[in-house]
PDB file of N, CA and C in Angstrom:
ATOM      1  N   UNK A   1     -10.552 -15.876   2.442  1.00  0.00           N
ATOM      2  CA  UNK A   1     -11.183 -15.095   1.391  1.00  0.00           C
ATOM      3  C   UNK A   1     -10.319 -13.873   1.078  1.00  0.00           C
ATOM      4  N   UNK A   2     -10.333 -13.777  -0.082  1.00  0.00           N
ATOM      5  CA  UNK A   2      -9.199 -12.710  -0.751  1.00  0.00           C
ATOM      6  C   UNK A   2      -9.933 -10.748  -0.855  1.00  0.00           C
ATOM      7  N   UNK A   3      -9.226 -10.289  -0.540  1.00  0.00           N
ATOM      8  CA  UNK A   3     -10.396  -8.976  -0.505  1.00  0.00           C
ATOM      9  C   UNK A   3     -10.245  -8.718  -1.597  1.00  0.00           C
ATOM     10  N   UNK A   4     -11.511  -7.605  -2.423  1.00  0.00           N
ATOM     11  CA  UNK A   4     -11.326  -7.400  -3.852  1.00  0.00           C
ATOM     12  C   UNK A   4     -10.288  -6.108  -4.123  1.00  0.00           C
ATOM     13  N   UNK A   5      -9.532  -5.711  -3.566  1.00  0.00           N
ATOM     14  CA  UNK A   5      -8.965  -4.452  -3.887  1.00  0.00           C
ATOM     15  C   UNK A   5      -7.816  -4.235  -2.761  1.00  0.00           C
ATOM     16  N   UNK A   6      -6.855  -3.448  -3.527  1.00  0.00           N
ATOM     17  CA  UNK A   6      -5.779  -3.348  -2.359  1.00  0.00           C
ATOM     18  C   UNK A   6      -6.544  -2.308  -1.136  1.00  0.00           C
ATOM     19  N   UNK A   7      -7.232  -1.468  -1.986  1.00  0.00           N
ATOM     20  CA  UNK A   7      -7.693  -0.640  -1.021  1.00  0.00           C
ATOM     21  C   UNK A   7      -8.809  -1.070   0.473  1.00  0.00           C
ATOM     22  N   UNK A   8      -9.484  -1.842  -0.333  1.00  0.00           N
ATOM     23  CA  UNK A   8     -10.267  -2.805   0.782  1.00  0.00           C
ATOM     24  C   UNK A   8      -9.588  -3.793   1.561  1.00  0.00           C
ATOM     25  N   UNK A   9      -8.353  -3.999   1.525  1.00  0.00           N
ATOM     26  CA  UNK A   9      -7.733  -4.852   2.177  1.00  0.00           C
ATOM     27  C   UNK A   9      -7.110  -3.952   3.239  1.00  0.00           C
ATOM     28  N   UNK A  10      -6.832  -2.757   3.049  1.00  0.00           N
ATOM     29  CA  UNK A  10      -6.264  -1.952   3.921  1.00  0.00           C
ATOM     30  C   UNK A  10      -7.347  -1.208   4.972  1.00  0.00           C
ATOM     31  N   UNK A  11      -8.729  -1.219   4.128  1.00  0.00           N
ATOM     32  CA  UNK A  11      -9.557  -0.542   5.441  1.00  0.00           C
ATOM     33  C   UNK A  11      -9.543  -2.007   6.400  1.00  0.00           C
ATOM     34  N   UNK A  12      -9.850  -3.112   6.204  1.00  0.00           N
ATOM     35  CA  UNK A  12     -10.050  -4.502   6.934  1.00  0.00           C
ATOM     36  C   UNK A  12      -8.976  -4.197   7.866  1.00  0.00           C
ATOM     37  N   UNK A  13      -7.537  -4.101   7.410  1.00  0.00           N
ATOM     38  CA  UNK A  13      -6.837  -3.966   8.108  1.00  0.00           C
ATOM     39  C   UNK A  13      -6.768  -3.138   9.223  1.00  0.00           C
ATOM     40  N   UNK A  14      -7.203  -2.273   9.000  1.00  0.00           N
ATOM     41  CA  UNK A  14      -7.312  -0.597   9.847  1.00  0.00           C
ATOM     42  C   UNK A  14      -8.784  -1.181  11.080  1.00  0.00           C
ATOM     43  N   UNK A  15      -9.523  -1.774  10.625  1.00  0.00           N
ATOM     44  CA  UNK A  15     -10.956  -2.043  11.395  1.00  0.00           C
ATOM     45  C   UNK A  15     -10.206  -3.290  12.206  1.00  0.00           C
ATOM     46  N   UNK A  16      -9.400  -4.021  11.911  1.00  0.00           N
ATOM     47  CA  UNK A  16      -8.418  -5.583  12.869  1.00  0.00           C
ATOM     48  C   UNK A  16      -8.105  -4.546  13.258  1.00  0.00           C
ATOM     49  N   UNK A  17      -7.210  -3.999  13.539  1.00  0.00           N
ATOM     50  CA  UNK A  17      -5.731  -3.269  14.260  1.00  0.00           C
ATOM     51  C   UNK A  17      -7.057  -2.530  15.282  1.00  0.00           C
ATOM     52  N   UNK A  18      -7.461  -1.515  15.003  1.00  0.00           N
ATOM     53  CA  UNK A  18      -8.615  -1.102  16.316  1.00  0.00           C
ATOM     54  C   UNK A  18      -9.015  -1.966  16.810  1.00  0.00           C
ATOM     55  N   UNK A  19      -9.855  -2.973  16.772  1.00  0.00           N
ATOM     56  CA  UNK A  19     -10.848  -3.936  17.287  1.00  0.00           C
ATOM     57  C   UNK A  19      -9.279  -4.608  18.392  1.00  0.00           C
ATOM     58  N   UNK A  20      -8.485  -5.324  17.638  1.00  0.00           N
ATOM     59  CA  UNK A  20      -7.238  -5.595  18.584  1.00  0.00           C
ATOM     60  C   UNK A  20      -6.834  -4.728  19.908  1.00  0.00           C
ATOM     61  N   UNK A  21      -6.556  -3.513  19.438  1.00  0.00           N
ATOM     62  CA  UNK A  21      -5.993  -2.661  20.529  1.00  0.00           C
ATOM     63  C   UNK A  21      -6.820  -1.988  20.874  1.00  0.00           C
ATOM     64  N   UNK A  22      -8.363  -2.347  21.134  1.00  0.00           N
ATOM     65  CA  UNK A  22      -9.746  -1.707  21.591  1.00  0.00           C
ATOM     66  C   UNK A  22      -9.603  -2.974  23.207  1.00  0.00           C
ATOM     67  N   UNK A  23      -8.854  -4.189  23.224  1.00  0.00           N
ATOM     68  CA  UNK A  23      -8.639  -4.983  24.340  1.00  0.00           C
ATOM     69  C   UNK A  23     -10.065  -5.477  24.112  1.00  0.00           C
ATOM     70  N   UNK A  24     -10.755  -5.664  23.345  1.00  0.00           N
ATOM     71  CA  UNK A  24     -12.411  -6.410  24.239  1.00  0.00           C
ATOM     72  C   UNK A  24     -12.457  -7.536  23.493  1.00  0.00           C
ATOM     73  N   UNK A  25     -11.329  -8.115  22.347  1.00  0.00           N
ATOM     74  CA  UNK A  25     -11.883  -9.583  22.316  1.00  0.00           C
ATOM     75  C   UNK A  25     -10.901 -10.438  22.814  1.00  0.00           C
ATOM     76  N   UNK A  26     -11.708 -11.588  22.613  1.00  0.00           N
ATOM     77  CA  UNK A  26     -11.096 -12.938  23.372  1.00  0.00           C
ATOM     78  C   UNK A  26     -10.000 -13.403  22.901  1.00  0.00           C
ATOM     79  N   UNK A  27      -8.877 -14.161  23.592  1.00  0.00           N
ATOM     80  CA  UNK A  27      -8.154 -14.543  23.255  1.00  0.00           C
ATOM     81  C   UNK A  27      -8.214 -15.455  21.742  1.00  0.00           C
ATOM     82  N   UNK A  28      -9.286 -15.855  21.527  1.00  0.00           N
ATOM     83  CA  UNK A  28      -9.469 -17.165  20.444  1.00  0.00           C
ATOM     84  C   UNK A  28      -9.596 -15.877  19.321  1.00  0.00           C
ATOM     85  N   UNK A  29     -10.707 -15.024  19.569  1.00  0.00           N
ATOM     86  CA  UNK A  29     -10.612 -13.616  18.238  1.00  0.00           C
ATOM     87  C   UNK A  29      -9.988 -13.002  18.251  1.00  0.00           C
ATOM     88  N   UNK A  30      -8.874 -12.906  19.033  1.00  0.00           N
ATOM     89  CA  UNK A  30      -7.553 -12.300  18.927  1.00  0.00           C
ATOM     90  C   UNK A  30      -6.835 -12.945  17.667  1.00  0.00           C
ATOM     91  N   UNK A  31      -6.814 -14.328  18.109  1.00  0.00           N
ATOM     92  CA  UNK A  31      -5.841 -15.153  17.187  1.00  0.00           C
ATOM     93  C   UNK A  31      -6.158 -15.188  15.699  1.00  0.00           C
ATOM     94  N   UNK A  32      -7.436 -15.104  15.791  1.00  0.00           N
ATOM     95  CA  UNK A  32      -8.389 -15.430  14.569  1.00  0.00           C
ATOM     96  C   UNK A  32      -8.049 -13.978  13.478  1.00  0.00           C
ATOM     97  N   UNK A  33      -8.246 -12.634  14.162  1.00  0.00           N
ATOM     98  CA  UNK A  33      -7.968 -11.219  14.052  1.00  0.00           C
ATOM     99  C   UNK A  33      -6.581 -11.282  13.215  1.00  0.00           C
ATOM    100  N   UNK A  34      -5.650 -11.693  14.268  1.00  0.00           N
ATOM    101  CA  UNK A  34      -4.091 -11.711  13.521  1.00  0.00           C
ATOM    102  C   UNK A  34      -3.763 -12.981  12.506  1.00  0.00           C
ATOM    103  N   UNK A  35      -4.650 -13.814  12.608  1.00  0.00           N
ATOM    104  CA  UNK A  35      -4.742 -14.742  11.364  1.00  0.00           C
ATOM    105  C   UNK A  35      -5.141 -14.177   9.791  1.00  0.00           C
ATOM    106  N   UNK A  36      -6.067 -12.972   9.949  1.00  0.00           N
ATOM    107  CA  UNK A  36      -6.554 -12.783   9.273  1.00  0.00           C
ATOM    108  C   UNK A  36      -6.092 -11.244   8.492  1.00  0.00           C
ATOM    109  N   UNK A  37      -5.249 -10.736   9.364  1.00  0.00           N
ATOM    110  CA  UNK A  37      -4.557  -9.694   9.513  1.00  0.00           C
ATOM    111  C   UNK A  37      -2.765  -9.895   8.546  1.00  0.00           C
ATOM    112  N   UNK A  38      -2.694 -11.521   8.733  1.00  0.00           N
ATOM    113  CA  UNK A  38      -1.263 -11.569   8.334  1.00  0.00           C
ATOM    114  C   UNK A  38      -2.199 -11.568   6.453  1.00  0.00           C
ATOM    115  N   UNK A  39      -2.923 -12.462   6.500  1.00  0.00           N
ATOM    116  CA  UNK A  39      -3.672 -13.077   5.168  1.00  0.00           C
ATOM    117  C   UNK A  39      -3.714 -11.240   4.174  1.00  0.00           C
ATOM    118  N   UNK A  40      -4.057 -10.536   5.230  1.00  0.00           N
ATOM    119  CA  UNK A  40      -4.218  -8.737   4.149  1.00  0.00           C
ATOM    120  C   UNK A  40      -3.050  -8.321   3.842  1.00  0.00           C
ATOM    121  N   UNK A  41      -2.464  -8.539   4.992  1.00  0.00           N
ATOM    122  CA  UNK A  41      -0.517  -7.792   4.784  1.00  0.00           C
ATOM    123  C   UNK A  41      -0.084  -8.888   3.531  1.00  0.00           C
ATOM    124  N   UNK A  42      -0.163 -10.370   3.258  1.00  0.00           N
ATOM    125  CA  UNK A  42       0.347 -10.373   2.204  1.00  0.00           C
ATOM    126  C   UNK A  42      -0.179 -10.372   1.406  1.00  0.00           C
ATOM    127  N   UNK A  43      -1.240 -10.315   1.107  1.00  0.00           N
ATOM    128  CA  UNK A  43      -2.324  -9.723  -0.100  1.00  0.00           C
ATOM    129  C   UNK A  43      -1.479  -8.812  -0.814  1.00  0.00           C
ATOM    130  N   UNK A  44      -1.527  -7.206   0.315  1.00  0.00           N
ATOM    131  CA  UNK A  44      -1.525  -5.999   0.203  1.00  0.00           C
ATOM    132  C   UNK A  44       0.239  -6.025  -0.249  1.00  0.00           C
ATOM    133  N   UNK A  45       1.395  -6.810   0.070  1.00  0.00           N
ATOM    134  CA  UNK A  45       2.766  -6.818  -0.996  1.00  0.00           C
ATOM    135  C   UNK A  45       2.460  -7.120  -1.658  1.00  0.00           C
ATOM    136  N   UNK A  46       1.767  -8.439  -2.006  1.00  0.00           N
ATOM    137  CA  UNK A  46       1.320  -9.260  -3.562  1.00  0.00           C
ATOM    138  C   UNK A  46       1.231  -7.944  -4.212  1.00  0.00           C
ATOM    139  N   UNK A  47       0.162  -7.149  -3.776  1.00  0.00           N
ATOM    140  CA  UNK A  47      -0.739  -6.051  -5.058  1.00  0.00           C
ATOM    141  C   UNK A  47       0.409  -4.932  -5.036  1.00  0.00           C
ATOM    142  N   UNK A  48       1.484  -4.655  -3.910  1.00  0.00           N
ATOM    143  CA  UNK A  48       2.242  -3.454  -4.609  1.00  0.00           C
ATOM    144  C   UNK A  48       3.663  -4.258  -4.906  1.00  0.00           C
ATOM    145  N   UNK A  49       3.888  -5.448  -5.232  1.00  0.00           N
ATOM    146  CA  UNK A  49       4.933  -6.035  -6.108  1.00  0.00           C
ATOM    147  C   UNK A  49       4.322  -5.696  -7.397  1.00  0.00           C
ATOM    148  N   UNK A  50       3.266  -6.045  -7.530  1.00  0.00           N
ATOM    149  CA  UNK A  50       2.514  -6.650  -9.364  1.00  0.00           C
ATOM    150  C   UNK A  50       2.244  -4.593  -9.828  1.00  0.00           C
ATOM    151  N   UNK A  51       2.392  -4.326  -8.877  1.00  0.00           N
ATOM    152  CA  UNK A  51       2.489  -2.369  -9.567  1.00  0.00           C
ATOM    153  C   UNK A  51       3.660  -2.136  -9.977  1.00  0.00           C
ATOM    154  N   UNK A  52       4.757  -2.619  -8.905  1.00  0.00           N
ATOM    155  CA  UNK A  52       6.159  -2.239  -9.276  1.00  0.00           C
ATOM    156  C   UNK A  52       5.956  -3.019 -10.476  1.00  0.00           C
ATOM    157  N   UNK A  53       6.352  -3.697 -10.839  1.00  0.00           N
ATOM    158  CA  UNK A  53       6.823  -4.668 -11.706  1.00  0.00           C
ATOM    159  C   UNK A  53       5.759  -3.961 -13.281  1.00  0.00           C
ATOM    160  N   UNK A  54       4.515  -3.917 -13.092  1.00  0.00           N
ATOM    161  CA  UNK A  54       3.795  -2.833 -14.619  1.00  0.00           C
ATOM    162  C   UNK A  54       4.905  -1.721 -14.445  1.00  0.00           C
ATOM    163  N   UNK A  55       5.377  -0.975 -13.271  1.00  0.00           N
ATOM    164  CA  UNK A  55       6.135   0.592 -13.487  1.00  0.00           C
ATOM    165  C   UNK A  55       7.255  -0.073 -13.972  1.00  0.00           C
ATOM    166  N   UNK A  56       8.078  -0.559 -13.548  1.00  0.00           N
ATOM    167  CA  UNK A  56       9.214  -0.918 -14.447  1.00  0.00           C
ATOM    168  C   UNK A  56       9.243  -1.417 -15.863  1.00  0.00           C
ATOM    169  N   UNK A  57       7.677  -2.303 -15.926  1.00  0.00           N
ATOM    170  CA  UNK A  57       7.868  -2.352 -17.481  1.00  0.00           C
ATOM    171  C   UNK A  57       7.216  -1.366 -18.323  1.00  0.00           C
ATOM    172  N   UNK A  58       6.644  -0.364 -17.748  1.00  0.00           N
ATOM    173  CA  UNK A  58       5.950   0.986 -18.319  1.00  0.00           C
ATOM    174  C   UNK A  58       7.303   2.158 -18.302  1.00  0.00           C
ATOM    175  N   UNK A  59       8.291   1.953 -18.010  1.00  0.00           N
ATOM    176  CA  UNK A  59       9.785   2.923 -17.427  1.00  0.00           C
ATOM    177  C   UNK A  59      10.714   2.292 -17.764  1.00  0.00           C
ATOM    178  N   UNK A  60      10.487   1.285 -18.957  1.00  0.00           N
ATOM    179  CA  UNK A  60      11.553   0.823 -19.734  1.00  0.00           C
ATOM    180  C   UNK A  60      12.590  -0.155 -18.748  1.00  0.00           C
ATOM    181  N   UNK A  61      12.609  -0.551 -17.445  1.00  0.00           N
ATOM    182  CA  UNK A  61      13.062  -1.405 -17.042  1.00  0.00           C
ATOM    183  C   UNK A  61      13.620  -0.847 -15.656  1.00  0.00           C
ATOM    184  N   UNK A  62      13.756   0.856 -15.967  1.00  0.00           N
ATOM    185  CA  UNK A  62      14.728   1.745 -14.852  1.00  0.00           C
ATOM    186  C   UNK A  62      13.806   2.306 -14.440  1.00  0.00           C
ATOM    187  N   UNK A  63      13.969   2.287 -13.553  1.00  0.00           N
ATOM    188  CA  UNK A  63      13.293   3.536 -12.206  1.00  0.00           C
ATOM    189  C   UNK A  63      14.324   4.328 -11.240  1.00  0.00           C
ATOM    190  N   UNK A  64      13.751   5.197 -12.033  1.00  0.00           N
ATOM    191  CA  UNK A  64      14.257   6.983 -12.266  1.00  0.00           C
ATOM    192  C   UNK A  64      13.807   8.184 -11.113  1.00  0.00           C
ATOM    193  N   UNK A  65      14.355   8.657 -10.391  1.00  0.00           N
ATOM    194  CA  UNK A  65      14.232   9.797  -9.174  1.00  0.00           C
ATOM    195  C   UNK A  65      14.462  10.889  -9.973  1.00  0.00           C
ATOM    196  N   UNK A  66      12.711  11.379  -9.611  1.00  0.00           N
ATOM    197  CA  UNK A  66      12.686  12.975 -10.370  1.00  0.00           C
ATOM    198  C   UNK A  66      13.122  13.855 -10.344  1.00  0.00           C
ATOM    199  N   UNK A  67      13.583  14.246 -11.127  1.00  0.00           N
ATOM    200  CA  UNK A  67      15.112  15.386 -10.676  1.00  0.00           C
ATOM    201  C   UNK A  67      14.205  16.759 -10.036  1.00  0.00           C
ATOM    202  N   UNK A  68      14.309  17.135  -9.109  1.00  0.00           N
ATOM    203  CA  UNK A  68      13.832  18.276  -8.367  1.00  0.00           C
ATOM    204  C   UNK A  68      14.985  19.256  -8.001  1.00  0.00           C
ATOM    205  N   UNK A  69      14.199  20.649  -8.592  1.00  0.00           N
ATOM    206  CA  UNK A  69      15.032  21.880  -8.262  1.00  0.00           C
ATOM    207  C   UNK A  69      14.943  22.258  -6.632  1.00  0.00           C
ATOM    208  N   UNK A  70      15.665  23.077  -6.148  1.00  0.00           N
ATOM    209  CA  UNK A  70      15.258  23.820  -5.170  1.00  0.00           C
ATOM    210  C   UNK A  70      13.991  24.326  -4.186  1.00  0.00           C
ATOM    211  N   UNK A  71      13.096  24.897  -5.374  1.00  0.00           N
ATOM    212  CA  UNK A  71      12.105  24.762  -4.743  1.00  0.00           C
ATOM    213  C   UNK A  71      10.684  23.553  -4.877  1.00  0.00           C
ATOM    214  N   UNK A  72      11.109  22.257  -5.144  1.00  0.00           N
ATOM    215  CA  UNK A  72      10.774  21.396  -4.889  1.00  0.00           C
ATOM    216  C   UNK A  72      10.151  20.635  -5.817  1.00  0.00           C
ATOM    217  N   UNK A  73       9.986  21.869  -7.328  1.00  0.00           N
ATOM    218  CA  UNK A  73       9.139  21.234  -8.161  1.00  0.00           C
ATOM    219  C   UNK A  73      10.071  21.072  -9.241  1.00  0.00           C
ATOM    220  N   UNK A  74       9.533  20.167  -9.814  1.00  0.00           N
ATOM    221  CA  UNK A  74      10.020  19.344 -11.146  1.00  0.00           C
ATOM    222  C   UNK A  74      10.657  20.077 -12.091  1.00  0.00           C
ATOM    223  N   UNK A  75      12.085  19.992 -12.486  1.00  0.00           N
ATOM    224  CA  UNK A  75      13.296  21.036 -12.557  1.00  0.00           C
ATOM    225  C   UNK A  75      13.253  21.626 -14.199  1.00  0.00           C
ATOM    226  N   UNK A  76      12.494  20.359 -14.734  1.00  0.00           N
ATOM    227  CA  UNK A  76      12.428  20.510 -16.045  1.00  0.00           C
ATOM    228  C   UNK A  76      11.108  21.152 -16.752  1.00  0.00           C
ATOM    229  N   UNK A  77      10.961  21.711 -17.431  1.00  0.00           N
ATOM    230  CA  UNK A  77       9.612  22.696 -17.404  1.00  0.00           C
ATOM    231  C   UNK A  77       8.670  23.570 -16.440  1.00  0.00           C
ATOM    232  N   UNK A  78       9.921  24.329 -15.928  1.00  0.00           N
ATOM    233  CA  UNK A  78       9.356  25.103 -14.673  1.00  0.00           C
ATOM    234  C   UNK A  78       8.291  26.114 -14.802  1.00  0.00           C
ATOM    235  N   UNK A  79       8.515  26.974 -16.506  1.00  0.00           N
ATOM    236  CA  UNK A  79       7.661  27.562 -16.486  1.00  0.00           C
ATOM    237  C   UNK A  79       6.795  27.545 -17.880  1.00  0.00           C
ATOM    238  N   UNK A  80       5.452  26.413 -17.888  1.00  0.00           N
ATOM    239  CA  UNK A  80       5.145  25.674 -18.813  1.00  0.00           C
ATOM    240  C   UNK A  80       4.001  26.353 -18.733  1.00  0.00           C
ATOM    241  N   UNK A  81       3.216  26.931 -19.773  1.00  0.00           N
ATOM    242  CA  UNK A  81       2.321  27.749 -20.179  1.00  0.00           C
ATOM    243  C   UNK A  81       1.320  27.280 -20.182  1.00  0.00           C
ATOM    244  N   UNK A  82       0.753  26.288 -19.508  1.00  0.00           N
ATOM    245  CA  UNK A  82      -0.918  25.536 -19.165  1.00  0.00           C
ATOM    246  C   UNK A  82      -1.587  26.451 -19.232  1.00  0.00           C
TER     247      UNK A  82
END
């Protein structure tokens, strides 16, 4: 079963990984755990390939590193009158 959201695939994940290294289940729900554990991890690339891929076609094809000044913020309109 597919989780509905990247985000829900990552708490599942977070609730396996404890329950695992909590030591109290059985070898068979161990297996079952990391069966089900690999099934979120590739969910969870699936859903941040299909983001990259909208940003690149929302960024014209290039993906661009924000030019940052010195003190860390965004170099171009430093002092923008909001």
């Amino acid at each position: 079963m597919q989780p509905g959201s990247y985000e829900a695939a990552l708490a599942e994940l977070d609730t396996l990984v404890a329950r695992m290294e909590g030591g109290s289940l059985s070898l068979e729900e161990s297996l079952a755990a990391y069966r089900r554990g690999a099934v979120l991890v590739k969910f969870c690339q699936q859903q941040l390939e299909k983001v990259e891929q909208q940003v690149r076609v929302l960024d014209g094809e290039t993906l661009r590193p924000v030019p940052l000044n010195t003190t860390g913020s965004s170099a171009e309109g430093g002092d923008d009158d909001l």
